[in-house]
PDB file of N, CA and C in Angstrom:
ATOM      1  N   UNK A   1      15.098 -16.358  10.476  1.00  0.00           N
ATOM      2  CA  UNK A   1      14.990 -15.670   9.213  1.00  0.00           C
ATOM      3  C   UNK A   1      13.714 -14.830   9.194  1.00  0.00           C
ATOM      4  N   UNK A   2      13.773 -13.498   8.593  1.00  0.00           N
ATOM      5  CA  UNK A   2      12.666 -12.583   8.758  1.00  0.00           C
ATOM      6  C   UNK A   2      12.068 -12.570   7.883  1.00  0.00           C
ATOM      7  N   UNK A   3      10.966 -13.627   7.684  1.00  0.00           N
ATOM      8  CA  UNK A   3       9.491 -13.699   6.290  1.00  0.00           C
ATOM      9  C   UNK A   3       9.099 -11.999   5.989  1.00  0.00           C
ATOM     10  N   UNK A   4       8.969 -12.095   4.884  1.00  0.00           N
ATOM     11  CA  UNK A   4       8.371 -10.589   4.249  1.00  0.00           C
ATOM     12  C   UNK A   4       6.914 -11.387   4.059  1.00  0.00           C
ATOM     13  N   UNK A   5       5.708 -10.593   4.343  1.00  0.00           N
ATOM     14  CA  UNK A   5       4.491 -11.611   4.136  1.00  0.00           C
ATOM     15  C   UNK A   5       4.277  -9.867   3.354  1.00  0.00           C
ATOM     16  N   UNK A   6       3.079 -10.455   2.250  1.00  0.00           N
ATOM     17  CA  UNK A   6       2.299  -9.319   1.516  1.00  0.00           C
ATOM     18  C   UNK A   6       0.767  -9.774   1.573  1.00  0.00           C
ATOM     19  N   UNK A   7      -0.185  -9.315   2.038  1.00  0.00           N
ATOM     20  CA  UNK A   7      -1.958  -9.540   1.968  1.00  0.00           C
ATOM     21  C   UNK A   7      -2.243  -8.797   0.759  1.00  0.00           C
ATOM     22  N   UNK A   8      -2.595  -9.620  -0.342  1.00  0.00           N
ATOM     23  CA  UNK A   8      -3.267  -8.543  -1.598  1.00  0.00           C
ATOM     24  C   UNK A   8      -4.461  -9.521  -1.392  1.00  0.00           C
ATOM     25  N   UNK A   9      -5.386  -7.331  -1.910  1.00  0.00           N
ATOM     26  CA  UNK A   9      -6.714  -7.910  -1.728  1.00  0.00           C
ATOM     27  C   UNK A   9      -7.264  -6.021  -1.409  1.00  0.00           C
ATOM     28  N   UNK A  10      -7.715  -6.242  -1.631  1.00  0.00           N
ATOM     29  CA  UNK A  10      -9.066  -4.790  -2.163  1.00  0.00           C
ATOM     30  C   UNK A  10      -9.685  -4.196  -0.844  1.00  0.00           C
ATOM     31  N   UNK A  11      -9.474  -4.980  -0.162  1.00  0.00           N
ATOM     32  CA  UNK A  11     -10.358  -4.710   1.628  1.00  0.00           C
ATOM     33  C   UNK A  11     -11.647  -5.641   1.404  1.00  0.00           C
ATOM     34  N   UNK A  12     -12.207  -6.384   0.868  1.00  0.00           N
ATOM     35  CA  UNK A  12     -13.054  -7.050   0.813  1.00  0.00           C
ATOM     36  C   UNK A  12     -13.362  -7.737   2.209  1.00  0.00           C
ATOM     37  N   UNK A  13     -14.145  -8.662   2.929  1.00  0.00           N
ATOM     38  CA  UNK A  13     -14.458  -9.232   3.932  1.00  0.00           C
ATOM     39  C   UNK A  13     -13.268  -9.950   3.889  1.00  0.00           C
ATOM     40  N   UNK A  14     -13.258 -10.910   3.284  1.00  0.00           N
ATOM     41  CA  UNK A  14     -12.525 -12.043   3.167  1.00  0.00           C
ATOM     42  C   UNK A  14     -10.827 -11.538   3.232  1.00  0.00           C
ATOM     43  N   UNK A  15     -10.073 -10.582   2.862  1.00  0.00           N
ATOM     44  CA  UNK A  15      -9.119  -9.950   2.503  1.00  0.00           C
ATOM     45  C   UNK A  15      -8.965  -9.484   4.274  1.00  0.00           C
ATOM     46  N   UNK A  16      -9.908  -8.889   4.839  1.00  0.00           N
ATOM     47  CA  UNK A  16      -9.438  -8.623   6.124  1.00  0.00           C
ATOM     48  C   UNK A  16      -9.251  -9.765   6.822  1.00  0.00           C
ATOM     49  N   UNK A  17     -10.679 -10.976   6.838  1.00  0.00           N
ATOM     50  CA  UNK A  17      -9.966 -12.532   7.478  1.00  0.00           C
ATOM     51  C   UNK A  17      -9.050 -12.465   7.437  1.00  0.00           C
ATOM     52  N   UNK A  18      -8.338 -12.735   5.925  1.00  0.00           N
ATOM     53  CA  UNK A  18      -6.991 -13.068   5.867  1.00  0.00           C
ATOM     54  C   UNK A  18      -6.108 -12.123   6.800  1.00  0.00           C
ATOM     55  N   UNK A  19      -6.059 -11.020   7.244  1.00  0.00           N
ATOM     56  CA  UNK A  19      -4.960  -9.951   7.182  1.00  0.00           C
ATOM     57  C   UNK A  19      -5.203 -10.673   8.691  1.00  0.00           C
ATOM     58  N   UNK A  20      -6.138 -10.682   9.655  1.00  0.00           N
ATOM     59  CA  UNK A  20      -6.201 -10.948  10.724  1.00  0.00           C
ATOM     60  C   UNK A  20      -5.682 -12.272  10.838  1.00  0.00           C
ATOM     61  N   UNK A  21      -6.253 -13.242   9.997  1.00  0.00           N
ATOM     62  CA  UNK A  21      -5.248 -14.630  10.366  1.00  0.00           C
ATOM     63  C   UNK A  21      -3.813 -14.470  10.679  1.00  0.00           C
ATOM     64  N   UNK A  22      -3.329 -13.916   9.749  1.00  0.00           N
ATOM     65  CA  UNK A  22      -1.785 -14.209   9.421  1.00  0.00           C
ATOM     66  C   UNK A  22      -1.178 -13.060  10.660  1.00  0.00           C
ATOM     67  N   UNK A  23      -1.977 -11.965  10.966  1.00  0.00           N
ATOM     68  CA  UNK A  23      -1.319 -11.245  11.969  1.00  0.00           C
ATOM     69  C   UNK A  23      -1.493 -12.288  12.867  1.00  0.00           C
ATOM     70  N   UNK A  24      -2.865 -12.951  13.592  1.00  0.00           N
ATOM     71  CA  UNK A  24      -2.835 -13.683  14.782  1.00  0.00           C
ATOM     72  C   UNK A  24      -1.532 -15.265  15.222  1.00  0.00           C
ATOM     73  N   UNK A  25      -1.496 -15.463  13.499  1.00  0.00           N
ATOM     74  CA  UNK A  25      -0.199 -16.579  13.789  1.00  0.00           C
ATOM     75  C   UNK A  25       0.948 -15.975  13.867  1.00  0.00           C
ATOM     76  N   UNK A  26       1.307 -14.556  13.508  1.00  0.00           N
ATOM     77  CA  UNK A  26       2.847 -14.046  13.607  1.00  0.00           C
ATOM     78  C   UNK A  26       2.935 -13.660  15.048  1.00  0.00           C
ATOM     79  N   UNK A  27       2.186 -13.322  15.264  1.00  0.00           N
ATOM     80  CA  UNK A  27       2.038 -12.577  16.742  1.00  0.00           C
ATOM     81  C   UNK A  27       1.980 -13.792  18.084  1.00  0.00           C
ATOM     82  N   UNK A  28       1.083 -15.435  17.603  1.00  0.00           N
ATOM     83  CA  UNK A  28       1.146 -15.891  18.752  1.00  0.00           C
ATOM     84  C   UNK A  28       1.936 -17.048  18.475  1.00  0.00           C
ATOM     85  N   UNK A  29       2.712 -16.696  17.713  1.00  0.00           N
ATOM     86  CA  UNK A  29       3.774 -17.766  17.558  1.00  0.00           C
ATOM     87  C   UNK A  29       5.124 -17.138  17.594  1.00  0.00           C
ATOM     88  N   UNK A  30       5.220 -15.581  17.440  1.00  0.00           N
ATOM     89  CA  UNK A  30       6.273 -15.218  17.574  1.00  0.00           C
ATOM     90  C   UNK A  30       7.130 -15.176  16.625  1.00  0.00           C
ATOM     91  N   UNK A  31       6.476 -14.929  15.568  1.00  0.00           N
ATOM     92  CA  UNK A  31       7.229 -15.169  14.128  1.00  0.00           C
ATOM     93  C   UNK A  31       7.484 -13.980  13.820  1.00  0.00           C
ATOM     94  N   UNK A  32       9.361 -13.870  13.570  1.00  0.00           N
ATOM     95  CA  UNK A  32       9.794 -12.714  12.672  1.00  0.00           C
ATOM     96  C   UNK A  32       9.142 -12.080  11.442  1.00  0.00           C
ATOM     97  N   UNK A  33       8.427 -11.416  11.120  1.00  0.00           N
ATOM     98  CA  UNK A  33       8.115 -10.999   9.800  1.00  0.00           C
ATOM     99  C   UNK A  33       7.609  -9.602   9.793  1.00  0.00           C
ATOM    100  N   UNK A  34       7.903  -8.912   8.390  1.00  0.00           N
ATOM    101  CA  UNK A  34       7.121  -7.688   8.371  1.00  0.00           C
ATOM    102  C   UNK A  34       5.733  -8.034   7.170  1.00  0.00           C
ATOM    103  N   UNK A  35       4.863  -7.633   7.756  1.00  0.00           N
ATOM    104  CA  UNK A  35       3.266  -7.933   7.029  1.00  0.00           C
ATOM    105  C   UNK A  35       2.951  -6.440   6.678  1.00  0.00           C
ATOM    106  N   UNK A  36       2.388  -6.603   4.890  1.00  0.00           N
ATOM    107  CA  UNK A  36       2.403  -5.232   4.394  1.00  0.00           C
ATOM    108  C   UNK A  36       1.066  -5.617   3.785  1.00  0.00           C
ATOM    109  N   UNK A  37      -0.209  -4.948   3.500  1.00  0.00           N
ATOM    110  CA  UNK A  37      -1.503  -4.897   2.782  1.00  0.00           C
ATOM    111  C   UNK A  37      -0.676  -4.396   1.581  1.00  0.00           C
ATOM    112  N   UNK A  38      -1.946  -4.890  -0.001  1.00  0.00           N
ATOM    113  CA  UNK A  38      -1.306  -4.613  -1.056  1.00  0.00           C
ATOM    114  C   UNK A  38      -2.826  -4.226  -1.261  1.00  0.00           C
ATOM    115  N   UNK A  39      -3.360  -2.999  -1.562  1.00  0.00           N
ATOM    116  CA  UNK A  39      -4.225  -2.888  -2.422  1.00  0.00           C
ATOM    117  C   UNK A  39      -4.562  -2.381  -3.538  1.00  0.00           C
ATOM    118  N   UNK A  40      -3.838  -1.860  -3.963  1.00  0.00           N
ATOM    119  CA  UNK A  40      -3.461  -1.438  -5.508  1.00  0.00           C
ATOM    120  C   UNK A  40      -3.803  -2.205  -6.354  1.00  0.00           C
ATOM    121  N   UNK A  41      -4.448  -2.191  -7.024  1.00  0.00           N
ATOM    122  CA  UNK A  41      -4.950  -3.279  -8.354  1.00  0.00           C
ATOM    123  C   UNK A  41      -3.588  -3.540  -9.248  1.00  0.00           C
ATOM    124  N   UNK A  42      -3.079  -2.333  -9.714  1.00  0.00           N
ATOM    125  CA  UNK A  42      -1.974  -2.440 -10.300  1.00  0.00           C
ATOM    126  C   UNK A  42      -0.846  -3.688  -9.743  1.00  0.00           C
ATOM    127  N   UNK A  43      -0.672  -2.847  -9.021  1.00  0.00           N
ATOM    128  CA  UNK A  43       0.538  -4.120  -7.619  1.00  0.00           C
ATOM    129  C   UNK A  43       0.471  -5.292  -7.297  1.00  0.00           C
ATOM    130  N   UNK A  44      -1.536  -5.836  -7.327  1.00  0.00           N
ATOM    131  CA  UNK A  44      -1.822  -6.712  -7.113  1.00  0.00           C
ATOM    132  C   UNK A  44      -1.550  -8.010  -8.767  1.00  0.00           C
ATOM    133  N   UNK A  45      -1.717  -7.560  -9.963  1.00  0.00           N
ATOM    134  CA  UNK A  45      -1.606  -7.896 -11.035  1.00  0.00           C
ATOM    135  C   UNK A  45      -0.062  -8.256 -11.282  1.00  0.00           C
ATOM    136  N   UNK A  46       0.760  -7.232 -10.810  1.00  0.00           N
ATOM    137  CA  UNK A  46       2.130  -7.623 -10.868  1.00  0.00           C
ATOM    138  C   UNK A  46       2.368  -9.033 -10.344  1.00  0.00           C
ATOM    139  N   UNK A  47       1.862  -9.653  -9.456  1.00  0.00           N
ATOM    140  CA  UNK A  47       2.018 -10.840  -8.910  1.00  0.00           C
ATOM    141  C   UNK A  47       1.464 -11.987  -9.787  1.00  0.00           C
ATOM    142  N   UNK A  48       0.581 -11.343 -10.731  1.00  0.00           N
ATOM    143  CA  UNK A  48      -0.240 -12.838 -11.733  1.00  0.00           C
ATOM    144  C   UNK A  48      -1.765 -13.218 -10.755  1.00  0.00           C
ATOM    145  N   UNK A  49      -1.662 -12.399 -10.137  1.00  0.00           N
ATOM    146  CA  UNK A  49      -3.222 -13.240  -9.462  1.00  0.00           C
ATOM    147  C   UNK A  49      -4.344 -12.545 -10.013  1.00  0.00           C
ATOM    148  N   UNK A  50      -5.394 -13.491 -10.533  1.00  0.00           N
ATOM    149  CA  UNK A  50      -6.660 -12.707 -10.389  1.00  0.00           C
ATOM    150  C   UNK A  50      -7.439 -12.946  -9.472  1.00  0.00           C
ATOM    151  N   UNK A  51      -7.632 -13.585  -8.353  1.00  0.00           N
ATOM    152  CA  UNK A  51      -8.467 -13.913  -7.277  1.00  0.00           C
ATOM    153  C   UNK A  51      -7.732 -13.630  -5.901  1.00  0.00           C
ATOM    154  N   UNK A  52      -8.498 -12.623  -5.280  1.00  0.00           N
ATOM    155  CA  UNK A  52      -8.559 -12.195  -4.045  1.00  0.00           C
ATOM    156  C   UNK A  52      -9.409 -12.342  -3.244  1.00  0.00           C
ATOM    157  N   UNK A  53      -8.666 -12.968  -2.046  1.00  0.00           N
ATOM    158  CA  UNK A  53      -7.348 -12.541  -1.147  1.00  0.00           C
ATOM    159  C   UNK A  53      -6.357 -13.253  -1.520  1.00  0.00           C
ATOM    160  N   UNK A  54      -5.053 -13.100  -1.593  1.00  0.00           N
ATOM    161  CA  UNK A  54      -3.609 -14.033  -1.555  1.00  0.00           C
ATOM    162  C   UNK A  54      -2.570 -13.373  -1.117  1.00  0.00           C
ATOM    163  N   UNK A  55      -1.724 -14.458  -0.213  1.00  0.00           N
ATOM    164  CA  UNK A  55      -1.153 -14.567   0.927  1.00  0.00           C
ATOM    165  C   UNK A  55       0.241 -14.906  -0.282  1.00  0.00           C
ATOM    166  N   UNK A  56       1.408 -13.456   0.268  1.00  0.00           N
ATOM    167  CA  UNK A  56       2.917 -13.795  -0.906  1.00  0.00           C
ATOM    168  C   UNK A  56       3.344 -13.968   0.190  1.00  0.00           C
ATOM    169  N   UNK A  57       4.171 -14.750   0.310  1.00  0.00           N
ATOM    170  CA  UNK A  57       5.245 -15.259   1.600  1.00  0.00           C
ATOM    171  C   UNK A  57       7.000 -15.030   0.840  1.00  0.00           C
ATOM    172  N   UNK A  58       7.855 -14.357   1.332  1.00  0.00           N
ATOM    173  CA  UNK A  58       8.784 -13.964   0.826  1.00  0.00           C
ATOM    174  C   UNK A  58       9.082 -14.046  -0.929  1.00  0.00           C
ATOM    175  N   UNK A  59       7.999 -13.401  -1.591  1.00  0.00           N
ATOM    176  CA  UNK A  59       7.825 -13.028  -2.744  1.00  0.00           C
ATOM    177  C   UNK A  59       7.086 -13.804  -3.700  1.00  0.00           C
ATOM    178  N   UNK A  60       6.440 -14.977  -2.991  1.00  0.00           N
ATOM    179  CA  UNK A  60       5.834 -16.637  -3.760  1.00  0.00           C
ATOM    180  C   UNK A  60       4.708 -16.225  -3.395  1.00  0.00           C
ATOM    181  N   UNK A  61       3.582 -16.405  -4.397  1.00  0.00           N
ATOM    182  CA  UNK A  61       2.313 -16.502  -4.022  1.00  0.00           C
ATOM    183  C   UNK A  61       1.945 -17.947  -3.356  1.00  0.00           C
ATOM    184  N   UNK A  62       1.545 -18.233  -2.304  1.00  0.00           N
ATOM    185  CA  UNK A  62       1.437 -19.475  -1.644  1.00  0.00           C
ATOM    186  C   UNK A  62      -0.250 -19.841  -1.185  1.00  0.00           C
ATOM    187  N   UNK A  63      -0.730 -18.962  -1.237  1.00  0.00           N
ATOM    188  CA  UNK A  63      -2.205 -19.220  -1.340  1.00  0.00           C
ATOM    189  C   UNK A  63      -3.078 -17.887  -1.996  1.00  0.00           C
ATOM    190  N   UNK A  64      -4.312 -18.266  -2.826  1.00  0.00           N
ATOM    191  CA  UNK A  64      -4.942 -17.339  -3.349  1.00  0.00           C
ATOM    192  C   UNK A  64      -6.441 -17.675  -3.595  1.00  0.00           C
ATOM    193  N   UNK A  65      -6.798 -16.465  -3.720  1.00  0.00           N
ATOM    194  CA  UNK A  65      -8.738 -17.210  -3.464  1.00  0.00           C
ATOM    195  C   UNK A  65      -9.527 -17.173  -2.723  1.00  0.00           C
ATOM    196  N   UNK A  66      -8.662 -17.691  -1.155  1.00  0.00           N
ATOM    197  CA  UNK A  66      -9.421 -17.905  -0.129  1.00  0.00           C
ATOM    198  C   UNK A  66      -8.932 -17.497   1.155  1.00  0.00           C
ATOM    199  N   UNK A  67      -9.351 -18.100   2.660  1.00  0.00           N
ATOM    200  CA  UNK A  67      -8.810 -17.550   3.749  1.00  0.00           C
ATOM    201  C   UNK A  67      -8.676 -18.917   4.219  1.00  0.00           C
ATOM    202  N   UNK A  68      -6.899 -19.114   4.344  1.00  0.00           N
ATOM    203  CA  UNK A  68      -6.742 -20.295   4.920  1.00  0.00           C
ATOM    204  C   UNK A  68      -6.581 -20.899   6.268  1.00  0.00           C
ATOM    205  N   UNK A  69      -6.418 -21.572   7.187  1.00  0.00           N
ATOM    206  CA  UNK A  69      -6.764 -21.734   8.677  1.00  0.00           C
ATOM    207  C   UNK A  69      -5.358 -21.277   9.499  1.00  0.00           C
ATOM    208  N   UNK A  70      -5.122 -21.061  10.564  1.00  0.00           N
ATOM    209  CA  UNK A  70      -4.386 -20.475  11.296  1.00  0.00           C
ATOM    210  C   UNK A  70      -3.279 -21.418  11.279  1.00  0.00           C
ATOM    211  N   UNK A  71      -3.422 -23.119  11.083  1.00  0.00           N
ATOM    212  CA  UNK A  71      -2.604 -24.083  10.911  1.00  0.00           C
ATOM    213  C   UNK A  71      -2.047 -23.806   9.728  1.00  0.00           C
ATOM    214  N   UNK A  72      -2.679 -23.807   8.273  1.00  0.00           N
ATOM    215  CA  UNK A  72      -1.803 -23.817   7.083  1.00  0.00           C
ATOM    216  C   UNK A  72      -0.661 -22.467   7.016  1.00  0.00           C
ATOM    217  N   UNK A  73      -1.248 -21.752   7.465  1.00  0.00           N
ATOM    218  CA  UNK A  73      -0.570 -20.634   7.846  1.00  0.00           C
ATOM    219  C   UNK A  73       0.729 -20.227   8.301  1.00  0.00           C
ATOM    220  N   UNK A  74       0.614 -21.064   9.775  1.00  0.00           N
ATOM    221  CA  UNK A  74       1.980 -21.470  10.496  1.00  0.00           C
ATOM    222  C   UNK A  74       2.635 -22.408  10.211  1.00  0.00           C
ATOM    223  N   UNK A  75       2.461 -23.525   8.907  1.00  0.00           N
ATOM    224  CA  UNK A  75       3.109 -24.622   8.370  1.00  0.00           C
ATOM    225  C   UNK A  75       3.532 -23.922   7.207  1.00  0.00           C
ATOM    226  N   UNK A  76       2.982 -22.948   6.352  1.00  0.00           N
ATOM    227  CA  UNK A  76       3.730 -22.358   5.109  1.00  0.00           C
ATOM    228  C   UNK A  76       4.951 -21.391   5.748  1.00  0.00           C
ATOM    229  N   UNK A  77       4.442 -20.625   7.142  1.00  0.00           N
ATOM    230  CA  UNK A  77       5.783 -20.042   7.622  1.00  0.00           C
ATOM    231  C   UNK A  77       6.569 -20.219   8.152  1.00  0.00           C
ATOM    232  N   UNK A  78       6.628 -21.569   8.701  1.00  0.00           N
ATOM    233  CA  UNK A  78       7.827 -22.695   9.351  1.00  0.00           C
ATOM    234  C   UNK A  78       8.831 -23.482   8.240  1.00  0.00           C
TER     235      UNK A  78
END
């Protein structure tokens, strides 16, 4: 099944962590997905978050706030 992943987040430090985590687990695990940056404030609000970075995994916000480890990562996309 092909995960839609979304990175919202402003470009901040932490916002790129994230973008690099989640590329490094799709990539060395081989995971179907298309990964899209959201930085639009607007776009980002549509989702209900006020704290950036957060990680939408086929349309669910599943983590927000922070940059989570390469493990939680590949266990939210399994």
């Amino acid at each position: 099944m092909k995960h839609s992943i979304q990175i919202l987040g402003t470009g901040c430090p932490k916002c790129l962590k994230l973008t690099n985590v989640v590329k490094d687990v799709v990539d060395q695990n081989q995971i179907d997905a298309t990964i899209d940056k959201v930085e639009d404030l607007a776009e980002i609000m549509k989702f209900d978050v006020m704290v950036t970075p957060a990680l939408v995994v086929d349309g669910n916000v599943v983590i927000k706030g922070r940059v989570p480890s390469k493990e939680e990562v590949l266990a939210t996309l399994q």
